[in-house]
C-alpha atoms as a PDB file:
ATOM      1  CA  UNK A   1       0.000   0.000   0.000  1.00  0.00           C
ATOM      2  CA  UNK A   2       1.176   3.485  -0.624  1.00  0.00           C
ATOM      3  CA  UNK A   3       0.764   6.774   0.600  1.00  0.00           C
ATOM      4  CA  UNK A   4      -1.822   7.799  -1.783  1.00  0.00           C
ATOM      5  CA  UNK A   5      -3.791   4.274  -1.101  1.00  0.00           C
ATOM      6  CA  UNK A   6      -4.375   5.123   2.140  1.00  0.00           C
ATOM      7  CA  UNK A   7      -5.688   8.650   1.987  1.00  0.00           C
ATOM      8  CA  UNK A   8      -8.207   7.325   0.087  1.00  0.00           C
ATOM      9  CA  UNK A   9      -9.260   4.696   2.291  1.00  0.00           C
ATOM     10  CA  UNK A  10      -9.063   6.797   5.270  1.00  0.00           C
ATOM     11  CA  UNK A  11     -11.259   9.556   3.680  1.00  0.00           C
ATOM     12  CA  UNK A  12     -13.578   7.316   3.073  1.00  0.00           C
ATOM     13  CA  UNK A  13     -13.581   4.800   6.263  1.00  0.00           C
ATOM     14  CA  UNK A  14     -12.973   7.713   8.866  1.00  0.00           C
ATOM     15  CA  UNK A  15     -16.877   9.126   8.542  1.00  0.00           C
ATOM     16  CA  UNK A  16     -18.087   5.409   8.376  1.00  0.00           C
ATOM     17  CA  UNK A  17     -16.008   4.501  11.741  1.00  0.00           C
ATOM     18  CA  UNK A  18     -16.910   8.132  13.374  1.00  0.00           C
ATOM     19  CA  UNK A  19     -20.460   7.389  12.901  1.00  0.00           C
ATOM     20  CA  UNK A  20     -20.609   4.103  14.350  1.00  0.00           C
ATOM     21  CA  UNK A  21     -17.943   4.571  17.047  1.00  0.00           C
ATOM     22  CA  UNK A  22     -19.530   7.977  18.436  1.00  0.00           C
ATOM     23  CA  UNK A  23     -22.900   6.912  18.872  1.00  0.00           C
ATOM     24  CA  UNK A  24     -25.303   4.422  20.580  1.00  0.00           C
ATOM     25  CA  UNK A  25     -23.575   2.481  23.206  1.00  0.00           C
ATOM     26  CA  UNK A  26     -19.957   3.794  22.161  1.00  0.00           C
ATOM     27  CA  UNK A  27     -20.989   7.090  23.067  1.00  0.00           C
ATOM     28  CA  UNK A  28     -22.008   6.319  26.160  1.00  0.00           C
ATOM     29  CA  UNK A  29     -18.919   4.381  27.241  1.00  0.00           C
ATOM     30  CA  UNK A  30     -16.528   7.091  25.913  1.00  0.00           C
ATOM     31  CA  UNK A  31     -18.852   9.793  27.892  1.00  0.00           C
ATOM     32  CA  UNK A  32     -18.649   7.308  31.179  1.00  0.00           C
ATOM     33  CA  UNK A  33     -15.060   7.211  30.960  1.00  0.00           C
ATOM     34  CA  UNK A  34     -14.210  10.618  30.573  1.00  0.00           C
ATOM     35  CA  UNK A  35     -16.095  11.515  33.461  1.00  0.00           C
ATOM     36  CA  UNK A  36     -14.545   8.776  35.876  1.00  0.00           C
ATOM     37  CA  UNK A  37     -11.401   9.883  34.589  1.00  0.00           C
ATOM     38  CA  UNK A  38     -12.009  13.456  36.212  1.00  0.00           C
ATOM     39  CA  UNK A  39      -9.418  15.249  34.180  1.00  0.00           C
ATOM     40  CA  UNK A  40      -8.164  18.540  35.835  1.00  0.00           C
ATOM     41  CA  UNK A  41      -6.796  21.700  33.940  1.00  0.00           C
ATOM     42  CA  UNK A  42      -3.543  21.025  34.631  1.00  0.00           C
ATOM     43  CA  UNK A  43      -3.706  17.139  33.738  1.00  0.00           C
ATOM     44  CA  UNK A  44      -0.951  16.117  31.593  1.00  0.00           C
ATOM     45  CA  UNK A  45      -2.025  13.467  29.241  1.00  0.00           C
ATOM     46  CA  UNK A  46      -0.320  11.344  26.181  1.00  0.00           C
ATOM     47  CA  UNK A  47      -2.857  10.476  23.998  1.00  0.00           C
ATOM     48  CA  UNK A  48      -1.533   7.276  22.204  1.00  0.00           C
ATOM     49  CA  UNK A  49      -3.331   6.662  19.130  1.00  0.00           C
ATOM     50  CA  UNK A  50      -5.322   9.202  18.772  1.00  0.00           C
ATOM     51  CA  UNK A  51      -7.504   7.913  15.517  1.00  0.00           C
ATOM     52  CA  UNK A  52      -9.898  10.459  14.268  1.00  0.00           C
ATOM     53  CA  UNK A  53     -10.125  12.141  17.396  1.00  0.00           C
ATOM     54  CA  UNK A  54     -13.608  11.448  18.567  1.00  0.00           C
ATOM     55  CA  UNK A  55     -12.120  11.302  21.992  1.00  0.00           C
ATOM     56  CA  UNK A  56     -10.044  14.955  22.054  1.00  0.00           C
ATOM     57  CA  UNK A  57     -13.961  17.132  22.321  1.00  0.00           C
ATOM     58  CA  UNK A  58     -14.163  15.245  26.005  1.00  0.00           C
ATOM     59  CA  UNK A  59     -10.645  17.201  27.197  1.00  0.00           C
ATOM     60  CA  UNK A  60     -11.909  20.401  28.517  1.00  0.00           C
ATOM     61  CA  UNK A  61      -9.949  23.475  28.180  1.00  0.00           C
ATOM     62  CA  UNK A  62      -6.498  21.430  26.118  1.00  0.00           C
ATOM     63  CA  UNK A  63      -4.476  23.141  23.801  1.00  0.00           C
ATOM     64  CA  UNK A  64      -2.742  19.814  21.794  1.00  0.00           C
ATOM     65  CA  UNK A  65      -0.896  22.484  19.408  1.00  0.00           C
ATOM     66  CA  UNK A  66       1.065  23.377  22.273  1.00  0.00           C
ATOM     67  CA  UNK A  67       3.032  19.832  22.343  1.00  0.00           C
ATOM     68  CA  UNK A  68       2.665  19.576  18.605  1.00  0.00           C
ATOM     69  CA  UNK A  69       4.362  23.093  18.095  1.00  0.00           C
ATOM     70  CA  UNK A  70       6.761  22.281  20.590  1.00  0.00           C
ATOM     71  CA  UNK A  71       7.738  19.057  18.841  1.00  0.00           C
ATOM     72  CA  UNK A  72       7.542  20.810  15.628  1.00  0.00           C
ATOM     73  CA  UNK A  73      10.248  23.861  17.015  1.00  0.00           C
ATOM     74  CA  UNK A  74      12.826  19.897  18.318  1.00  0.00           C
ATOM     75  CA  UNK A  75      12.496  18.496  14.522  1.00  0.00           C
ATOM     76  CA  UNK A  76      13.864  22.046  12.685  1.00  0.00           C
ATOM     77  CA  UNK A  77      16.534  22.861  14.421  1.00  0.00           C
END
């Protein structure tokens, strides 16, 4: 598979998996566990496999470009 392969499979499965995974029951559980988590402001978190991020809406008050920005400033110099 090459690059170009899998933009095109990702355009089209990532609305097919967002709509399945991010409602019904799925919802639910991702709701559930966001609030047990009880994430704080000042939480640091590594998000490992992020996907399509249907999970980064449920992380109140985050900036990710910080990190990414930060990593992107590492790789240039």
């Amino acid at each position: 598979m090459n690059n170009h392969w899998n933009k095109i499979i990702y355009r089209v499965w990532a609305p097919l998996y967002d709509y399945f995974f991010n409602s019904g029951p799925f919802l639910k559980a991702r709701k559930m566990i966001f609030e047990i988590l009880n994430i704080k402001a000042d939480s640091q978190i590594l998000f490992v496999g992020v996907g399509t991020g249907a999970d980064l809406p449920f992380i109140h008050g985050k900036d990710i470009s910080v990190t990414r920005n930060a990593r992107q400033s590492q790789e240039q110099t």
